[in-house]
C-alpha atoms as a PDB file:
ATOM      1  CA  UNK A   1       9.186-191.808  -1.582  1.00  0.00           C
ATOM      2  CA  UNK A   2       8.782-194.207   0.976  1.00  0.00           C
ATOM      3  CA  UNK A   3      11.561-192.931   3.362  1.00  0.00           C
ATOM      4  CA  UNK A   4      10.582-189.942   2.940  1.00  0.00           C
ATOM      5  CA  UNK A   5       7.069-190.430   3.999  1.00  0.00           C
ATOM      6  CA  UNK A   6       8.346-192.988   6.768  1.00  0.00           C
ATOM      7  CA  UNK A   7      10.561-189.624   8.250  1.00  0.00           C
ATOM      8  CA  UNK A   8       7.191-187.490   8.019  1.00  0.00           C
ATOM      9  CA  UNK A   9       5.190-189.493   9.900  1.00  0.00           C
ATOM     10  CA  UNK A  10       7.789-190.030  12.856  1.00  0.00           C
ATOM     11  CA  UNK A  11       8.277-186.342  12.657  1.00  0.00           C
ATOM     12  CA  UNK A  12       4.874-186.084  12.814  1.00  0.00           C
ATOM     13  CA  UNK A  13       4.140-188.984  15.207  1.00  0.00           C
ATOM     14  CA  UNK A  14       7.169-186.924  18.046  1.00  0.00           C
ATOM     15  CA  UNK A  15       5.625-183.485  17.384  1.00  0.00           C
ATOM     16  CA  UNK A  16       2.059-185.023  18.246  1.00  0.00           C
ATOM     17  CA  UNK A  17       3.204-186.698  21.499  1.00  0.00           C
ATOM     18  CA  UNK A  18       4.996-183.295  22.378  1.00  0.00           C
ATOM     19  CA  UNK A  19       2.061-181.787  21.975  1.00  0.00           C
ATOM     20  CA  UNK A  20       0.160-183.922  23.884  1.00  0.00           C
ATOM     21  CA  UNK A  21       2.590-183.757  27.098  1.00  0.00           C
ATOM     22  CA  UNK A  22       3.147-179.719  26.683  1.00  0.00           C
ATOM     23  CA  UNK A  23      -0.890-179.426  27.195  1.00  0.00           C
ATOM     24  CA  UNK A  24      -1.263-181.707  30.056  1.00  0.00           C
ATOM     25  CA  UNK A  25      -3.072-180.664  32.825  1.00  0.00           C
ATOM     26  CA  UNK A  26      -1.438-183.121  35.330  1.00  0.00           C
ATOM     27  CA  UNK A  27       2.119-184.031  35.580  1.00  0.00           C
ATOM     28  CA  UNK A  28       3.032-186.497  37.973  1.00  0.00           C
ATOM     29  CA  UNK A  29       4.637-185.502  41.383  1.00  0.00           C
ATOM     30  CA  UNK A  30       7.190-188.525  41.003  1.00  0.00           C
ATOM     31  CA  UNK A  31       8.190-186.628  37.348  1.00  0.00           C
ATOM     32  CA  UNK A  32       8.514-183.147  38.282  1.00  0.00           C
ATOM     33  CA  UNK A  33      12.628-182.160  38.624  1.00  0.00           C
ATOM     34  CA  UNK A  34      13.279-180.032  41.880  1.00  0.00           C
ATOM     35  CA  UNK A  35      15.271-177.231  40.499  1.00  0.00           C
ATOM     36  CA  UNK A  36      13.318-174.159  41.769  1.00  0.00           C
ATOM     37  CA  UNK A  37      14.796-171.974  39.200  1.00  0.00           C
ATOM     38  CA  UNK A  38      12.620-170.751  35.681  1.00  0.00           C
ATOM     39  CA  UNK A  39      13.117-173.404  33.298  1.00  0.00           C
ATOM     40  CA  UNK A  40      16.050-171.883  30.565  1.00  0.00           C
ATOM     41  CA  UNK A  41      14.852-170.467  27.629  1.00  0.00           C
ATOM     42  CA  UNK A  42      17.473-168.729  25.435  1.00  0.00           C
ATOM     43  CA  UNK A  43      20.239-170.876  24.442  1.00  0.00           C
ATOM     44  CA  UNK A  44      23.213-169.902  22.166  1.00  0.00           C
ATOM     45  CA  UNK A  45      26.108-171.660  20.296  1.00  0.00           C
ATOM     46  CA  UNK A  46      30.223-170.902  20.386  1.00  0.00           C
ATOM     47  CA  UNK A  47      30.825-171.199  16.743  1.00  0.00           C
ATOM     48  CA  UNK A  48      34.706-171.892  16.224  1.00  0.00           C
ATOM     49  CA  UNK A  49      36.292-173.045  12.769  1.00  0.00           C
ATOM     50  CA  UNK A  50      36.500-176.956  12.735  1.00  0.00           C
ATOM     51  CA  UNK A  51      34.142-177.040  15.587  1.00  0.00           C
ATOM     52  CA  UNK A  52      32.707-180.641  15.843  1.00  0.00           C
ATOM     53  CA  UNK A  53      29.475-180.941  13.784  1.00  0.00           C
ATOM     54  CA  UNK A  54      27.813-183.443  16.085  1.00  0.00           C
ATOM     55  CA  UNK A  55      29.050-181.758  19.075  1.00  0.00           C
ATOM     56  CA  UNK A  56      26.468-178.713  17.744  1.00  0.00           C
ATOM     57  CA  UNK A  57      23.524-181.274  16.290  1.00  0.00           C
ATOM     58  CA  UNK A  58      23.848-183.687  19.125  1.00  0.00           C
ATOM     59  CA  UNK A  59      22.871-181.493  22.031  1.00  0.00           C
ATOM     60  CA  UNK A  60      20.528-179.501  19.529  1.00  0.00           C
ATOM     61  CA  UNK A  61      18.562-182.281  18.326  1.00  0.00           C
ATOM     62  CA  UNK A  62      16.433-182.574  21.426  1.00  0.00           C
ATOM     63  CA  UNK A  63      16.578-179.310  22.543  1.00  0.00           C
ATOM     64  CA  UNK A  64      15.101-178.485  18.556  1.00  0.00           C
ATOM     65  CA  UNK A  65      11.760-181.111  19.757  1.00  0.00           C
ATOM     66  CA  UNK A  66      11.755-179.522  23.191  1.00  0.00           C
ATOM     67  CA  UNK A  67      10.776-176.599  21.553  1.00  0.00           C
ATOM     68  CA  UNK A  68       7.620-177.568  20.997  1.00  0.00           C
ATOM     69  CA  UNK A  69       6.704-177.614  24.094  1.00  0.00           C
ATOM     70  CA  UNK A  70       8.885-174.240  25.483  1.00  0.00           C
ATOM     71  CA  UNK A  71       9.082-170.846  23.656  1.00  0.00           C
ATOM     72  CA  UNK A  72      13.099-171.537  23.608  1.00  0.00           C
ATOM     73  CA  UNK A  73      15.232-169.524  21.493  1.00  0.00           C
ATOM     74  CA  UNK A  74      18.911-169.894  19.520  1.00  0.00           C
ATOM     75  CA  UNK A  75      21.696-167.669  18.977  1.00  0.00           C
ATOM     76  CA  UNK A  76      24.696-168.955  16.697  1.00  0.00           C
ATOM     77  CA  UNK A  77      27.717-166.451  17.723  1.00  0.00           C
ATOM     78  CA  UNK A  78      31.002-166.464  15.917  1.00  0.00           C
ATOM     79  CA  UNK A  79      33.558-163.561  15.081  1.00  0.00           C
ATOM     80  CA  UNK A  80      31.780-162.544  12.115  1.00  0.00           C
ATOM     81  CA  UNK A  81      28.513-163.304  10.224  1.00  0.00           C
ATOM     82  CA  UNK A  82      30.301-165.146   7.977  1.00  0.00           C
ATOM     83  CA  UNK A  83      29.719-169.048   7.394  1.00  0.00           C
ATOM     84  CA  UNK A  84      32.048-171.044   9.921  1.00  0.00           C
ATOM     85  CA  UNK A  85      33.016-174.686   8.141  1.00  0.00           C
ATOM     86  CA  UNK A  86      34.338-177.827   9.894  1.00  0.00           C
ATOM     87  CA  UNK A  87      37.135-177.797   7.713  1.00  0.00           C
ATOM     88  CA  UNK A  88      40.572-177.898   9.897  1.00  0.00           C
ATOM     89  CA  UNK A  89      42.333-174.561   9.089  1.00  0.00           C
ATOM     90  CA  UNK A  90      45.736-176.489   9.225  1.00  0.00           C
ATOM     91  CA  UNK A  91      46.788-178.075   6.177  1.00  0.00           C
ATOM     92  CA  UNK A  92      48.380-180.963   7.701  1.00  0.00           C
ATOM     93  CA  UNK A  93      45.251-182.146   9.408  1.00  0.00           C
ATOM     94  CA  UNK A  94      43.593-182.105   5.808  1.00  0.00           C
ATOM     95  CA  UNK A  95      45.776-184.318   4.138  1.00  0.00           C
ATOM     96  CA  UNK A  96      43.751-185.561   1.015  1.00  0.00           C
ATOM     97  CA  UNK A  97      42.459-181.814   0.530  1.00  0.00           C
ATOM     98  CA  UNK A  98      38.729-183.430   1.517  1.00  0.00           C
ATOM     99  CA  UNK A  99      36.196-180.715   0.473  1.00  0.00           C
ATOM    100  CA  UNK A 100      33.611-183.005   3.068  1.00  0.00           C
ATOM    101  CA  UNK A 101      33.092-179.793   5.228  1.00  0.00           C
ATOM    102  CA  UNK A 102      29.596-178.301   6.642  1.00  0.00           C
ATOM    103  CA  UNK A 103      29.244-174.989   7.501  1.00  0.00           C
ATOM    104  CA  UNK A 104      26.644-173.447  10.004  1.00  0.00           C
ATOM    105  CA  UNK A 105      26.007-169.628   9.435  1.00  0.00           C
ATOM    106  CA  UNK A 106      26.002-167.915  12.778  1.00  0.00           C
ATOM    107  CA  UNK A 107      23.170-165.403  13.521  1.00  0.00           C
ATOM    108  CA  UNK A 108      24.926-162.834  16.126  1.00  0.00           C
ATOM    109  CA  UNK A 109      28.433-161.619  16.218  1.00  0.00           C
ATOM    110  CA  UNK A 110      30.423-161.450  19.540  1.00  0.00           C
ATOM    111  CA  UNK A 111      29.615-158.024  19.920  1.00  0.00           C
ATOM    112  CA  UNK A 112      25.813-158.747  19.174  1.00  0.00           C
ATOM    113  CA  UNK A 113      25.335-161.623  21.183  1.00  0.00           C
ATOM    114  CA  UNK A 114      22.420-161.269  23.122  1.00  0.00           C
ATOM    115  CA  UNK A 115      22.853-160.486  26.853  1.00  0.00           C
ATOM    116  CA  UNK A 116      21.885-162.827  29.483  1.00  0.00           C
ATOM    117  CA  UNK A 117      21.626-165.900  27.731  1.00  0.00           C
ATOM    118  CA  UNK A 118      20.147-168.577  29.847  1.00  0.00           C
ATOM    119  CA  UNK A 119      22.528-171.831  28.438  1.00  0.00           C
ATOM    120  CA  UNK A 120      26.126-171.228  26.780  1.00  0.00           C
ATOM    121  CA  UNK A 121      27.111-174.256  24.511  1.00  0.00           C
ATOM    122  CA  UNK A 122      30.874-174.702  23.807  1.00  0.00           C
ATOM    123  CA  UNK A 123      31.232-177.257  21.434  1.00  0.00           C
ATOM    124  CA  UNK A 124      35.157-179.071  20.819  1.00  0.00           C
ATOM    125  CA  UNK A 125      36.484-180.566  17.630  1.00  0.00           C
ATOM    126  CA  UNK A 126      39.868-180.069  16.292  1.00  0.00           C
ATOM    127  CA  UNK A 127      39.725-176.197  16.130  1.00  0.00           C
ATOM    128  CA  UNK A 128      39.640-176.343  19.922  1.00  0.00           C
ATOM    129  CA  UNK A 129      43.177-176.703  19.963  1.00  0.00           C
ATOM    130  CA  UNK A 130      44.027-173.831  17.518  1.00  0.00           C
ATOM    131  CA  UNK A 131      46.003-170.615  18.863  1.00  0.00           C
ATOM    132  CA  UNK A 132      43.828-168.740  16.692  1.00  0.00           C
ATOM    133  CA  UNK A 133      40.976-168.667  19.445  1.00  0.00           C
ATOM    134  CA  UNK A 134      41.669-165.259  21.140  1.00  0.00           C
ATOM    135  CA  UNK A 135      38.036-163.712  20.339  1.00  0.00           C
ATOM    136  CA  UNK A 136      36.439-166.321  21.430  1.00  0.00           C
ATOM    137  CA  UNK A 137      37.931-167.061  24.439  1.00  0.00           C
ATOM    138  CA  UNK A 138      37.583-163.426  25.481  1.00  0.00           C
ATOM    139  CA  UNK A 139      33.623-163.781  24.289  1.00  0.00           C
ATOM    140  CA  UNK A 140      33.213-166.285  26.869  1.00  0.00           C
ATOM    141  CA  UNK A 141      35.486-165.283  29.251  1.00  0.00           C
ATOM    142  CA  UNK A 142      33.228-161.944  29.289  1.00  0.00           C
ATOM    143  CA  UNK A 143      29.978-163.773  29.133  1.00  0.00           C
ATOM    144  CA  UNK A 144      30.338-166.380  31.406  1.00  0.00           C
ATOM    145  CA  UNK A 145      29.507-164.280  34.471  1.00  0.00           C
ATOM    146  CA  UNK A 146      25.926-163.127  32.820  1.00  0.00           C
ATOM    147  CA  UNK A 147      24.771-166.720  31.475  1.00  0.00           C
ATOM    148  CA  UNK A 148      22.628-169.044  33.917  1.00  0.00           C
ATOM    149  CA  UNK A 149      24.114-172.198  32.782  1.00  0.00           C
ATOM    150  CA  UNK A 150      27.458-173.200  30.351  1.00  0.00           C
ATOM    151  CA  UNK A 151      27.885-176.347  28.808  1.00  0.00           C
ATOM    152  CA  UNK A 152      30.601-177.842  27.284  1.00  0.00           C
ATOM    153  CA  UNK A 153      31.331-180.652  25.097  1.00  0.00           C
ATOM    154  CA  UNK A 154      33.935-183.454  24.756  1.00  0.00           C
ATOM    155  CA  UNK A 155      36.885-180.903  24.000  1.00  0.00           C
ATOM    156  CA  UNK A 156      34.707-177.884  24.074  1.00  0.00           C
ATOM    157  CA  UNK A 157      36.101-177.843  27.515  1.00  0.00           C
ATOM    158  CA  UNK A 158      39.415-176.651  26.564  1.00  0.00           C
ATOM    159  CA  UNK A 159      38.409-173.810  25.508  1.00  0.00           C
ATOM    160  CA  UNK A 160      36.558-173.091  28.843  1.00  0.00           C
ATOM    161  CA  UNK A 161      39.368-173.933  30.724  1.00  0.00           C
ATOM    162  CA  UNK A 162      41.755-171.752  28.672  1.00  0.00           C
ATOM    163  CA  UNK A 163      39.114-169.094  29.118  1.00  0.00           C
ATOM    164  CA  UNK A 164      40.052-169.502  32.745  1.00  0.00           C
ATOM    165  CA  UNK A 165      36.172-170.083  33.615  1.00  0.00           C
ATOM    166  CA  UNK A 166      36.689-173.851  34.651  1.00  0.00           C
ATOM    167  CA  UNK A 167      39.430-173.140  37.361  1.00  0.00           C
ATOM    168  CA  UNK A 168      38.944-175.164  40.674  1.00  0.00           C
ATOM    169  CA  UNK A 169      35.985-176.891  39.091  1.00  0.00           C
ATOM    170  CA  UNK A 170      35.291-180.179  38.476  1.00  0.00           C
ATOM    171  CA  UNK A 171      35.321-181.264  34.388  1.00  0.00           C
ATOM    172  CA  UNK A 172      35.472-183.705  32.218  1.00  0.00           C
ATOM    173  CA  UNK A 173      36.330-183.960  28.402  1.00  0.00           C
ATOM    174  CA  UNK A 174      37.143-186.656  25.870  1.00  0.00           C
ATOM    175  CA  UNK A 175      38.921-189.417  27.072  1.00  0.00           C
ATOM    176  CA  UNK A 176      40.691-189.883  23.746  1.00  0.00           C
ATOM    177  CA  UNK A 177      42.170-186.537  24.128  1.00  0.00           C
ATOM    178  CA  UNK A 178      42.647-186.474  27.790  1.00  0.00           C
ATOM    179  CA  UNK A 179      46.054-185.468  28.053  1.00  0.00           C
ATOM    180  CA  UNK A 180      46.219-182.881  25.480  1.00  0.00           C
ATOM    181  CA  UNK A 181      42.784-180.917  26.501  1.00  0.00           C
ATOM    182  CA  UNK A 182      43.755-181.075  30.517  1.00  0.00           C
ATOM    183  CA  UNK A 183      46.889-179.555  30.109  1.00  0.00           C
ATOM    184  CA  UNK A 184      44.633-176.785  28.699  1.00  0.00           C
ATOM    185  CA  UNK A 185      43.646-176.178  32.465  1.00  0.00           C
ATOM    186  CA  UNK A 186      45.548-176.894  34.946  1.00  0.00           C
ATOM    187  CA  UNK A 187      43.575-175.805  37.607  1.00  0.00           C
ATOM    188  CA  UNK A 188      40.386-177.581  36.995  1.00  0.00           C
ATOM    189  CA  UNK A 189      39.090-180.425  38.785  1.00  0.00           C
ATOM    190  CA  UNK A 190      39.356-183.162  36.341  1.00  0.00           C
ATOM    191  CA  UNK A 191      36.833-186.517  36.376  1.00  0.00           C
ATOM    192  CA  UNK A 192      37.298-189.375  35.161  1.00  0.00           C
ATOM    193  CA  UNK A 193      35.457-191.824  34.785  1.00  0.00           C
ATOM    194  CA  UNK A 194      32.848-189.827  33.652  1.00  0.00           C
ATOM    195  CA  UNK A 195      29.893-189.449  31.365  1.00  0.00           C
ATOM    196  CA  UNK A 196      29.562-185.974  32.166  1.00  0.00           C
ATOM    197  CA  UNK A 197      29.586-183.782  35.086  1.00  0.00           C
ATOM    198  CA  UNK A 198      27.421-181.155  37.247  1.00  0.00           C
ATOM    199  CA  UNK A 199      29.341-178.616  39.087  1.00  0.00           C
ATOM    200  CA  UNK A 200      27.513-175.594  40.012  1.00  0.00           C
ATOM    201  CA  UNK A 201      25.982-173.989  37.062  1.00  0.00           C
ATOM    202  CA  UNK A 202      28.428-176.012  34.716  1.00  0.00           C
ATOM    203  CA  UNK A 203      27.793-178.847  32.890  1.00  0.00           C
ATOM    204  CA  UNK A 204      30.638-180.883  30.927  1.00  0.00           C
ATOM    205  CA  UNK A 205      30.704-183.712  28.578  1.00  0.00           C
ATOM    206  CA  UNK A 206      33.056-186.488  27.655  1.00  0.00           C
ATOM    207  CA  UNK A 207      33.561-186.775  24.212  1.00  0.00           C
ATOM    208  CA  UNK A 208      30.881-186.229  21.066  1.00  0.00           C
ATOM    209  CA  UNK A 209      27.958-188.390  21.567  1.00  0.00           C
ATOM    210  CA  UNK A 210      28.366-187.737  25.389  1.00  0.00           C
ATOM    211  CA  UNK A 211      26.890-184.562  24.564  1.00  0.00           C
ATOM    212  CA  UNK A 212      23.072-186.302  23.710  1.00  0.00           C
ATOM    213  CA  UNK A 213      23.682-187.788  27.182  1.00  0.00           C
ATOM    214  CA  UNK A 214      24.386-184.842  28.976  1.00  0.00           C
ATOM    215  CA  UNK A 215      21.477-182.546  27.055  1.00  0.00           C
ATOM    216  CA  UNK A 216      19.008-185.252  28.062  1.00  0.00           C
ATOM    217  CA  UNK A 217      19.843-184.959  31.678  1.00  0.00           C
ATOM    218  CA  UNK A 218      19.996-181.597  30.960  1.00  0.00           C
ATOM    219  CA  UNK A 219      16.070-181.603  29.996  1.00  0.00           C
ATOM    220  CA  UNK A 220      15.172-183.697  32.957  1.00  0.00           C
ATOM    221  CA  UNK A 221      16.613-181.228  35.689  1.00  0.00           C
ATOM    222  CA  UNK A 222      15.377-178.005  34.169  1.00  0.00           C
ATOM    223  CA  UNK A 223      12.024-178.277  33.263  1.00  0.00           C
ATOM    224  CA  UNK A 224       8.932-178.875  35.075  1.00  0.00           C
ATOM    225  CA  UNK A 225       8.197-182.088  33.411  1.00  0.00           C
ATOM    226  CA  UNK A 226      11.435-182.665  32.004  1.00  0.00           C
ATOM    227  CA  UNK A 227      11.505-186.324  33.027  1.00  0.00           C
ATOM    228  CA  UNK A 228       8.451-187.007  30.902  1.00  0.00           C
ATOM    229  CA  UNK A 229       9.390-184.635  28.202  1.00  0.00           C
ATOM    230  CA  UNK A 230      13.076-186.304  28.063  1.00  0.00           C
ATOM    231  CA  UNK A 231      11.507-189.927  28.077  1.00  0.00           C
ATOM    232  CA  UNK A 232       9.272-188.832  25.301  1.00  0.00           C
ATOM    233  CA  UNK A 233      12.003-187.640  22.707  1.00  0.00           C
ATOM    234  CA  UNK A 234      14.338-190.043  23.599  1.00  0.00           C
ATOM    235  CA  UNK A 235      11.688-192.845  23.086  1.00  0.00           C
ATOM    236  CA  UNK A 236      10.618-191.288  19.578  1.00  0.00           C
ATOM    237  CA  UNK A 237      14.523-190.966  18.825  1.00  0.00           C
ATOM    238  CA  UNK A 238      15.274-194.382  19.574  1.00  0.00           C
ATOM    239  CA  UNK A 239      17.909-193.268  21.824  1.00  0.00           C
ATOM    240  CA  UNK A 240      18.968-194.634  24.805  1.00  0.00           C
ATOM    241  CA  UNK A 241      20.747-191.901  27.220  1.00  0.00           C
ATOM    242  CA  UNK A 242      23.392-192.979  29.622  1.00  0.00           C
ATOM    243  CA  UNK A 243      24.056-191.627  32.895  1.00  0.00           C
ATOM    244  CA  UNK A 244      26.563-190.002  34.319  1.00  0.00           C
ATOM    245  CA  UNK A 245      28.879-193.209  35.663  1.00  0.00           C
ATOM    246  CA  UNK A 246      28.883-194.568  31.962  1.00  0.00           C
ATOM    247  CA  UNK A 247      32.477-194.625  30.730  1.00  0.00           C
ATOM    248  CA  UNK A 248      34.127-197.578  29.196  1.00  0.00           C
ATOM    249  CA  UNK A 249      36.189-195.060  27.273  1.00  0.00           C
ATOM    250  CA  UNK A 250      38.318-193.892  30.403  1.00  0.00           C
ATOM    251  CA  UNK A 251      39.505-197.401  30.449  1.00  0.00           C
ATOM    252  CA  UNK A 252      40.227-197.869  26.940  1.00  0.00           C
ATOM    253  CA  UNK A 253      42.292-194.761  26.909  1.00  0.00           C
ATOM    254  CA  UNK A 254      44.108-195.317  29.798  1.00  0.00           C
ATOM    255  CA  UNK A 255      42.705-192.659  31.704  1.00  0.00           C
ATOM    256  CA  UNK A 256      43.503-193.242  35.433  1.00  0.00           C
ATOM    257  CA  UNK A 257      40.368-192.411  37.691  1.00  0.00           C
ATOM    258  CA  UNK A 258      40.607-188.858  39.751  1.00  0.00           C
ATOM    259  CA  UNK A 259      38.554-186.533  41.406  1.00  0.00           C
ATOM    260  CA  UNK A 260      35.214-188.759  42.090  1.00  0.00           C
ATOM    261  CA  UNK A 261      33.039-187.442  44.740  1.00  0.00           C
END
């Protein structure tokens, strides 16, 4: 009883100082991001069997609190309305026949996706590799014209790049995977070190937890008082984001530094 009342009132305690900031009257000039566009509002999900679980909930997480300060909305698309699990479809990469698997249940098909989504999020995990990704990779090579913004996550961005839409632009992915998830694209630009990376209207992160990194920077450039709003979930979160130049992982892997501006 006591955990669950100590989770209420932190709930409680975030949603209050959300509040709070949403209503202000004043935000301060030194706060305010520059980016002269609307702030994005309609967000939607690339569902994918064995998608990464925190690769969705990471990036989500915030955005879920930022809500209660934006009218934002979320699509979940995926080939069909059926549930899509974690679990790897391979055998092989399943060895002790683990039943451990969540499933997310999408709300849209790729053929009722809403059009012009404002933010695109391509998650990775070990389905990102599969051969068995032709509908979605047509999905978003399709959509990525119409939406504002697409995001990808640590190996979420090979599937962008084998949709083509990453081609002479600057990426980055999971350093653990590196090699594999380049090859995926041989004509992107790809960083390393990196945290994550801004090119244009794309935003990529390096692997998993990168992803809370990225959203939170995310937050800070696209809202009016994203700075403030970002500090303020973060801080009841307890987390810490890193920037962009964080990457003791590029190192550890071996990863050989390239295409820094």
């Amino acid at each position: 009883m006591l955990s669950t009342i100590t989770l209420f009132t932190a709930l409680t305690l975030i949603t209050s100082l959300l509040t709070t900031t949403a209503t202000a009257t004043t935000i301060p000039t030194s706060t305010q991001t520059t980016n002269p566009q609307p702030p994005p509002l309609s967000y939607a999900i690339l569902l994918f069997r064995a998608f990464d679980l925190l690769d969705v909930n990471g990036p989500l997480s915030p955005l879920q609190l930022l809500a209660h300060s934006y009218p934002l909305t979320l699509s979940l698309l995926a080939r069909t309305l059926d549930p899509v699990t974690t679990r790897p479809a391979s055998p092989s990469m399943n060895p002790h026949n683990a039943s451990f698997w969540p499933s997310l249940t999408p709300t849209h098909t790729f053929a009722t996706a809403p059009e012009n989504l404002d933010v695109l999020i391509v998650p990775g995990g070990l389905g990102s590799r599969s051969p068995d990704l032709e509908p979605e990779i047509a999905y978003l090579r399709a959509a990525f014209p119409k939406v504002r913004y697409l995001i990808t996550i640590c190996t979420g961005a090979g599937v962008a790049a084998r949709a083509g839409v990453l081609d002479g632009r600057r990426a980055t992915t999971n350093k653990r995977a590196w090699g594999e998830i380049t090859a995926m694209g041989p004509g992107v630009r790809w960083v390393a070190p990196a945290r994550w990376v801004v090119d244009g209207h794309i935003w990529s992160s390096s692997g998993v937890t990168a992803g809370l990194d990225l959203i939170y920077a995310f937050i800070k450039e696209m809202y009016p008082d994203g700075h403030e709003l970002a500090a303020t979930i973060a801080g009841g979160s307890e987390y810490e984001p890193h920037n962009s130049t964080y990457d003791p992982f590029s190192s550890l892997f071996n990863v050989p530094t390239q295409n820094q501006l």
